[in-house]
Protein backbone atom coordinates (compact mmCIF):
# COMPACT_ATOMS: atom_id res chain seq x y z
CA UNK A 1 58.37 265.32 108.21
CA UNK A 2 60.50 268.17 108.09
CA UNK A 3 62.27 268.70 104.89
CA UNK A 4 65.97 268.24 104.58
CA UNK A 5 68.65 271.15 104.93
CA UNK A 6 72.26 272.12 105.13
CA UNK A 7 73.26 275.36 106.97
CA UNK A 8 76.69 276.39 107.22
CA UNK A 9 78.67 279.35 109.23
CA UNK A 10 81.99 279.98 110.11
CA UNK A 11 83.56 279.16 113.51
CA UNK A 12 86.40 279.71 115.67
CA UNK A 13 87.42 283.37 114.35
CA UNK A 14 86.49 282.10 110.89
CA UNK A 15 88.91 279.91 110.91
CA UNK A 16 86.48 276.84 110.11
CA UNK A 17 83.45 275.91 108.19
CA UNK A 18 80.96 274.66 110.07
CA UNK A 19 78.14 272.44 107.83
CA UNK A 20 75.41 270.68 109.20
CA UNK A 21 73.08 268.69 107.02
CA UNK A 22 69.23 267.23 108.37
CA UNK A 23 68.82 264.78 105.58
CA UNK A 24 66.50 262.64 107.41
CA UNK A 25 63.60 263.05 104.62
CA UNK A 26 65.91 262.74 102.15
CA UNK A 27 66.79 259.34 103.18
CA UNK A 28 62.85 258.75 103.67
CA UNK A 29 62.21 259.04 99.52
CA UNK A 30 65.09 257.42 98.90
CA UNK A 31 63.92 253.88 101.22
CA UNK A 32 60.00 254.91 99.83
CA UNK A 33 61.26 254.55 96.07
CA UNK A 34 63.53 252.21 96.28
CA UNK A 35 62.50 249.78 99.01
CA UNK A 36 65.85 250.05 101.02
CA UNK A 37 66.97 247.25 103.32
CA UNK A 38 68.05 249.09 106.80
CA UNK A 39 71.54 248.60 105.74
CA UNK A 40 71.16 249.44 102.20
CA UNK A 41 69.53 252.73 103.51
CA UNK A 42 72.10 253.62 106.15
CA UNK A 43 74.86 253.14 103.13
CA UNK A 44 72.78 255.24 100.38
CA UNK A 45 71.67 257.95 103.26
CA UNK A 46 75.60 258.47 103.81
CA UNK A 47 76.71 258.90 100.32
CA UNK A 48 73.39 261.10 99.63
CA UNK A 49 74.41 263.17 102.68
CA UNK A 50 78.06 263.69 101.35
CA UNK A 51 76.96 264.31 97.99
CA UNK A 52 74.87 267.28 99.30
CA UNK A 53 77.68 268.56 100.97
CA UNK A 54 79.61 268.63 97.86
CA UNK A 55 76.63 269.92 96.05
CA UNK A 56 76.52 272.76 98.28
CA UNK A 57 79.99 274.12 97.10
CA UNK A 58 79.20 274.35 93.52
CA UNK A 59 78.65 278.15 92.46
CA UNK A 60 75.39 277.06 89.56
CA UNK A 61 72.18 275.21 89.98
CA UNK A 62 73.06 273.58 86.47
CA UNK A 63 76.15 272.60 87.90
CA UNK A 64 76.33 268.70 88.42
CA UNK A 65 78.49 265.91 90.46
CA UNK A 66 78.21 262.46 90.66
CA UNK A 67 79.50 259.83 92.96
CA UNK A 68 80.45 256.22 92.95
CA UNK A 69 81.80 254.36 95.69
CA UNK A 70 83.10 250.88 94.92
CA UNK A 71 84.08 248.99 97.42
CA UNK A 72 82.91 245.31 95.79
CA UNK A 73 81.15 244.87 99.37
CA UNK A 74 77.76 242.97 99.42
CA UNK A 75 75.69 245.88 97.97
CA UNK A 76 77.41 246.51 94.74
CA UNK A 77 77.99 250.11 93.81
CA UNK A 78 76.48 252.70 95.67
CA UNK A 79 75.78 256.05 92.85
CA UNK A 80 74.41 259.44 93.64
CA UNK A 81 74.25 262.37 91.79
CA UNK A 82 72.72 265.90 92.42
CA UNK A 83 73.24 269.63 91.38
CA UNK A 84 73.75 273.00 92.28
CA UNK A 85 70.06 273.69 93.19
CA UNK A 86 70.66 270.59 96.03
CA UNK A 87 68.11 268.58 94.18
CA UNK A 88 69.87 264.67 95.14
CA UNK A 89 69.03 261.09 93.58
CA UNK A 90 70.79 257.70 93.94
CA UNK A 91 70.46 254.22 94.25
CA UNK A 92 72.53 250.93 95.10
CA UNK A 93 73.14 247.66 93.03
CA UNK A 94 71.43 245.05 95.70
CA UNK A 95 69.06 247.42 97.98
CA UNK A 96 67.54 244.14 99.84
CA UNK A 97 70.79 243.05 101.56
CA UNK A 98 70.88 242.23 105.23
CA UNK A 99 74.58 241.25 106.88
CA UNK A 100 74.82 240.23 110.32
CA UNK A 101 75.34 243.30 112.62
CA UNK A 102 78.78 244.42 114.15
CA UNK A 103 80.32 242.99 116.96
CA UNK A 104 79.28 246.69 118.69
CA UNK A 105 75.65 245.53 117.09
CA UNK A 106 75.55 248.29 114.83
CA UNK A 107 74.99 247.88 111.17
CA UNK A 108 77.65 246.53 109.47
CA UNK A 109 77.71 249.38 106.32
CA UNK A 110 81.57 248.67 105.75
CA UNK A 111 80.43 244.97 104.95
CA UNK A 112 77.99 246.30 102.36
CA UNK A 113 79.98 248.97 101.28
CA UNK A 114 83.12 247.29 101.03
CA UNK A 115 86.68 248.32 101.20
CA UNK A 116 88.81 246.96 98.31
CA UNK A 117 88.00 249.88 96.08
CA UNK A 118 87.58 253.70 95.26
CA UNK A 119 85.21 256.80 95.74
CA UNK A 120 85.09 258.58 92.08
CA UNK A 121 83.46 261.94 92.22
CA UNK A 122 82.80 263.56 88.74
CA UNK A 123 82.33 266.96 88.97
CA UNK A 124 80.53 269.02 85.84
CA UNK A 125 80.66 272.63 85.31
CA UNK A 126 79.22 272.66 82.24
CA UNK A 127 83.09 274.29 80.71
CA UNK A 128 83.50 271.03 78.84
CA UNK A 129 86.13 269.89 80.60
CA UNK A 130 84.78 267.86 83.98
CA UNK A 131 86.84 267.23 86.90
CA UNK A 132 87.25 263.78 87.53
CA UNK A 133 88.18 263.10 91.28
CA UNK A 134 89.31 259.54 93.10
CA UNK A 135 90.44 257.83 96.28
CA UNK A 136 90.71 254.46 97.92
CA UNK A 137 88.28 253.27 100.51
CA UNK A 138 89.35 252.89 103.83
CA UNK A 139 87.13 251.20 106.21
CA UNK A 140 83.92 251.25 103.97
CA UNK A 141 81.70 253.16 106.64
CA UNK A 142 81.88 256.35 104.15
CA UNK A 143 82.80 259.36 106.74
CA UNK A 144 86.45 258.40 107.16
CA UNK A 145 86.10 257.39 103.26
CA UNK A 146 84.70 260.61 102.51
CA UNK A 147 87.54 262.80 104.38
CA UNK A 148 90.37 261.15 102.64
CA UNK A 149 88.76 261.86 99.44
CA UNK A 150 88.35 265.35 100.16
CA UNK A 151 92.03 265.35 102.00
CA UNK A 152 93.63 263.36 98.61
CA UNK A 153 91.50 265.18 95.88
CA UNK A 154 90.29 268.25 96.86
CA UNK A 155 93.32 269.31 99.19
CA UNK A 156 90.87 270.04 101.88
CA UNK A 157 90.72 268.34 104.96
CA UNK A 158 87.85 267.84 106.45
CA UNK A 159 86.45 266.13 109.24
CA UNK A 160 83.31 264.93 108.39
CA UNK A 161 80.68 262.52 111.00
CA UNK A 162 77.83 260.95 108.90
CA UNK A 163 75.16 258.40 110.45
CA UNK A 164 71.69 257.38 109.08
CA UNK A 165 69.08 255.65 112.15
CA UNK A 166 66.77 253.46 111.08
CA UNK A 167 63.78 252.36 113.23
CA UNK A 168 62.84 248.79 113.26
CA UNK A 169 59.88 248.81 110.80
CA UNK A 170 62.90 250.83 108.43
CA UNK A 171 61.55 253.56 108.52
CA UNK A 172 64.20 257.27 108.84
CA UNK A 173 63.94 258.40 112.57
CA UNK A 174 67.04 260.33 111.51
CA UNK A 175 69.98 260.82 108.76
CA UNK A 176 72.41 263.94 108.78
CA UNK A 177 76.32 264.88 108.85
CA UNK A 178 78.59 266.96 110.09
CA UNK A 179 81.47 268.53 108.13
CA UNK A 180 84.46 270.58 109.71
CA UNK A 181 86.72 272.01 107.26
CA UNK A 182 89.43 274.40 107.80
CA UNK A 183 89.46 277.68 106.10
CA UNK A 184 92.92 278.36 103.96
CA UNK A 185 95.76 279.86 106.32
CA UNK A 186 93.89 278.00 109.94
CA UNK A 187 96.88 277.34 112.02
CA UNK A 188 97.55 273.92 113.57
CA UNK A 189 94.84 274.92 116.72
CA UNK A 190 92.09 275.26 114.35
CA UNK A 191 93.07 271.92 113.28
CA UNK A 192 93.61 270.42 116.85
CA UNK A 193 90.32 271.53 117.54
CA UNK A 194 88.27 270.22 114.58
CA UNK A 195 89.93 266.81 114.71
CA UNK A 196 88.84 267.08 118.81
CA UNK A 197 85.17 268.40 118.11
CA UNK A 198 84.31 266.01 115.34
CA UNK A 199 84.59 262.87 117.85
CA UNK A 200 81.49 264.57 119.65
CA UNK A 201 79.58 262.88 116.87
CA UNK A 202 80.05 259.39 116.64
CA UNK A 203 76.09 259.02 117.16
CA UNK A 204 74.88 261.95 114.55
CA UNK A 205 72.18 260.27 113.81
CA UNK A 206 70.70 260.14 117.36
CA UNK A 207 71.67 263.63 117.56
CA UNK A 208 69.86 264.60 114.57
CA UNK A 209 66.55 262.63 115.29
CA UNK A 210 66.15 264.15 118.27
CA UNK A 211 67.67 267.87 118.75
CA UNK A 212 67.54 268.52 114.53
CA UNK A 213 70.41 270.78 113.05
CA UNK A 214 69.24 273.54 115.52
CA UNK A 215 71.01 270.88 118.60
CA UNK A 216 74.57 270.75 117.05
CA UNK A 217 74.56 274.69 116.09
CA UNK A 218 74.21 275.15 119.78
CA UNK A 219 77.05 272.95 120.71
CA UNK A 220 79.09 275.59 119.02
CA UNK A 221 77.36 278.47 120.96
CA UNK A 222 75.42 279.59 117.99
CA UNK A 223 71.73 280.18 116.89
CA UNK A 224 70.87 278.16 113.96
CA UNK A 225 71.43 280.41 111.10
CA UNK A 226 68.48 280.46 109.37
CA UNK A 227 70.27 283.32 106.28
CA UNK A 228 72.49 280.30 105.55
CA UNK A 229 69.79 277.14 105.12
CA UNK A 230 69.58 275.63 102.10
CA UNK A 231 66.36 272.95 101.15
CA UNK A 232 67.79 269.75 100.18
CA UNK A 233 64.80 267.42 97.95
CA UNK A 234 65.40 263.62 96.14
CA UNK A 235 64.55 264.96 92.52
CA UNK A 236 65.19 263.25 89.72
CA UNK A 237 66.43 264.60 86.25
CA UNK A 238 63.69 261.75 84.11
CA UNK A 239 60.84 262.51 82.96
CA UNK A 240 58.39 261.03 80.45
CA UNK A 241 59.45 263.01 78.06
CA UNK A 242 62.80 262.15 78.65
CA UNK A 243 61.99 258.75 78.60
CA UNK A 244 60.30 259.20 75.25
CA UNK A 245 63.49 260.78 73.35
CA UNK A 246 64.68 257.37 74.43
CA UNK A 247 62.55 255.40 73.03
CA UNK A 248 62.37 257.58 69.87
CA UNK A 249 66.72 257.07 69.64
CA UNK A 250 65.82 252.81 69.61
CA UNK A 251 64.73 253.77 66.04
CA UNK A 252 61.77 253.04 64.37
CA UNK A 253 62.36 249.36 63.06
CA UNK A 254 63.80 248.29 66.75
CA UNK A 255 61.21 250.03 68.84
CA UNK A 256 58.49 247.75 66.74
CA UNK A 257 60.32 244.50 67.28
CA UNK A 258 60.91 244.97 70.86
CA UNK A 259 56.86 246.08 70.71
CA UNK A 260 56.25 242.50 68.94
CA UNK A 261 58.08 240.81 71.60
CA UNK A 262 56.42 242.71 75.02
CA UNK A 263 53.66 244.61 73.95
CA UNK A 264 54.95 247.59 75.21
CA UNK A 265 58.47 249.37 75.71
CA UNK A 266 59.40 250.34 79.08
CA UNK A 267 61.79 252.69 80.17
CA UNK A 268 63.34 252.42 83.87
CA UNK A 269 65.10 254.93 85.90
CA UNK A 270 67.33 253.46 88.12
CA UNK A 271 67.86 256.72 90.18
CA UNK A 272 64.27 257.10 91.19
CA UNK A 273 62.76 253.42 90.29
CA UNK A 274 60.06 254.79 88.34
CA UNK A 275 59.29 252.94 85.60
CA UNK A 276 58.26 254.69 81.90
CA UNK A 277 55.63 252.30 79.87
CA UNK A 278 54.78 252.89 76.33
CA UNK A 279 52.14 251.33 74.51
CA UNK A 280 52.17 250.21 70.52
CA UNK A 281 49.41 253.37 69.95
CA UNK A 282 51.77 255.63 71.82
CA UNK A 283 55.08 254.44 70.09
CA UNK A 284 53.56 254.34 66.40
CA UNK A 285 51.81 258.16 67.27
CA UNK A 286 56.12 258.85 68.42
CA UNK A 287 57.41 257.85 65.05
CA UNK A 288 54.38 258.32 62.86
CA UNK A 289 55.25 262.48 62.67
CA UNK A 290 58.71 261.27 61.72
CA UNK A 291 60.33 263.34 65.00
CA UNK A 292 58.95 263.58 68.59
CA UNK A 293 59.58 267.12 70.30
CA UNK A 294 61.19 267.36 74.29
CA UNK A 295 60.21 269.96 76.55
């Protein structure tokens, strides 16, 4: 599978900002690690997808946002996080619910999503001081969701078309987005036209599946720009040793009871799933130096 990208350019005079985001194996780890329902996946593969975007506008790779949309809908919070380097994680509360399908029979992601509730983006630039960001839901199918956050939070409208297609043994055939934002100063054509050009993609994900990135580029009459493509990979931030320092910060006297009681300790990421076990020879070697060292 090809790996996941955004590319971005300019339009119109330079009056908008194009982005296009492939995020198809992106949505692939994320239903391999976490064992995503088809819904569960369309709703994750959106919010990853925004995320990305958002990623994509921070100016370090140390640089860090996180998202939460909480809509109380049937799959309990939906969080993803990811940095400046475009390396994305995330999971949901319930990722084996199935609803009933739309009356349109498509999947019914404002059901699991909900829409009595907020997006919350926390954004990080390591200054101290992060920028906390937050709007109500609207319909609970994320891209309209998405735009009023941006519109309400980040005074930047945006049209934005996001769509995840799932094949019926759940496997990605395709996951992507497109985001149309006006530079500062477009006039009210520029706007006119990207609320106009953004109803062209009501079926991204079909789009995306089978043309790639490379098919909506060309809508616009331009080459895909290669200068401006950006990998996007599901990394996570744990790590064993991470996992360790953990373990180590139970203290001594707790990490041996809860050793007593399960024969091992075992440390869970929920981002990734992966799952961190630590036997009784590896916890006493932890403590028995009296201070473990992280790399």
């Amino acid at each position: 599978m090809q790996k996941s990208m955004i590319a971005r350019q300019l339009i119109w005079d330079g009056t908008v900002s194009l982005a296009v985001l492939d995020t198809t194996a992106l949505v692939a780890e994320a239903i391999s690690r976490h064992g995503l329902s088809a819904l569960a996946a369309a709703a994750l593969g959106r919010t990853l997808t925004a995320t990305a975007y958002l990623c994509s506008w921070l100016k370090e790779e140390g640089s860090v946002i996180s998202v939460t949309v909480d809509g109380h809908g049937a799959g309990g919070k939906i969080r993803t996080a990811g940095d400046g380097a475009l390396n994305l994680r995330g999971f949901v509360d319930h990722p084996d619910v199935v609803l009933p399908p739309r009356a349109d029979g498509k999947l019914d992601v404002g059901g699991f999503t909900g829409r009595d509730g907020t997006i919350t983006v926390v954004r990080d630039d390591g200054e101290g001081i992060p920028f906390v960001g937050t709007s109500p839901l609207r319909s609970g199918e994320l891209g309209d969701d998405f735009s009023a956050y941006f519109l309400i939070s980040e005074q930047r409208p945006t049209a934005i078309a996001l769509g995840v297609r799932i094949a019926t043994d759940g496997s990605c055939l395709g996951a992507g987005g497109v985001f149309l934002q006006p530079m500062p100063g477009a006039d009210e054509e520029a706007f006119s036209r990207t609320e106009a050009a953004i109803g062209r993609y009501r079926e991204i994900s079909r789009r995306i599946a089978e043309e790639g990135a490379e098919g909506i580029f060309s809508d616009f009459g331009l080459p895909f720009p290669e200068e401006t493509a950006r990998e996007i990979r599901f990394r996570c931030r744990c790590s064993r040793e991470r996992a360790a320092a953990a373990v180590f910060a139970m203290g001594k006297a707790e990490a041996l009871a809860l050793l007593k009681e399960e024969g091992a300790i075992r440390v869970h990421c929920h981002d990734c799933n992966t799952t961190y076990e630590f036997t009784r020879r590896e916890v006493e070697h932890l403590f028995g130096g009296g201070g473990h060292g992280e790399k």
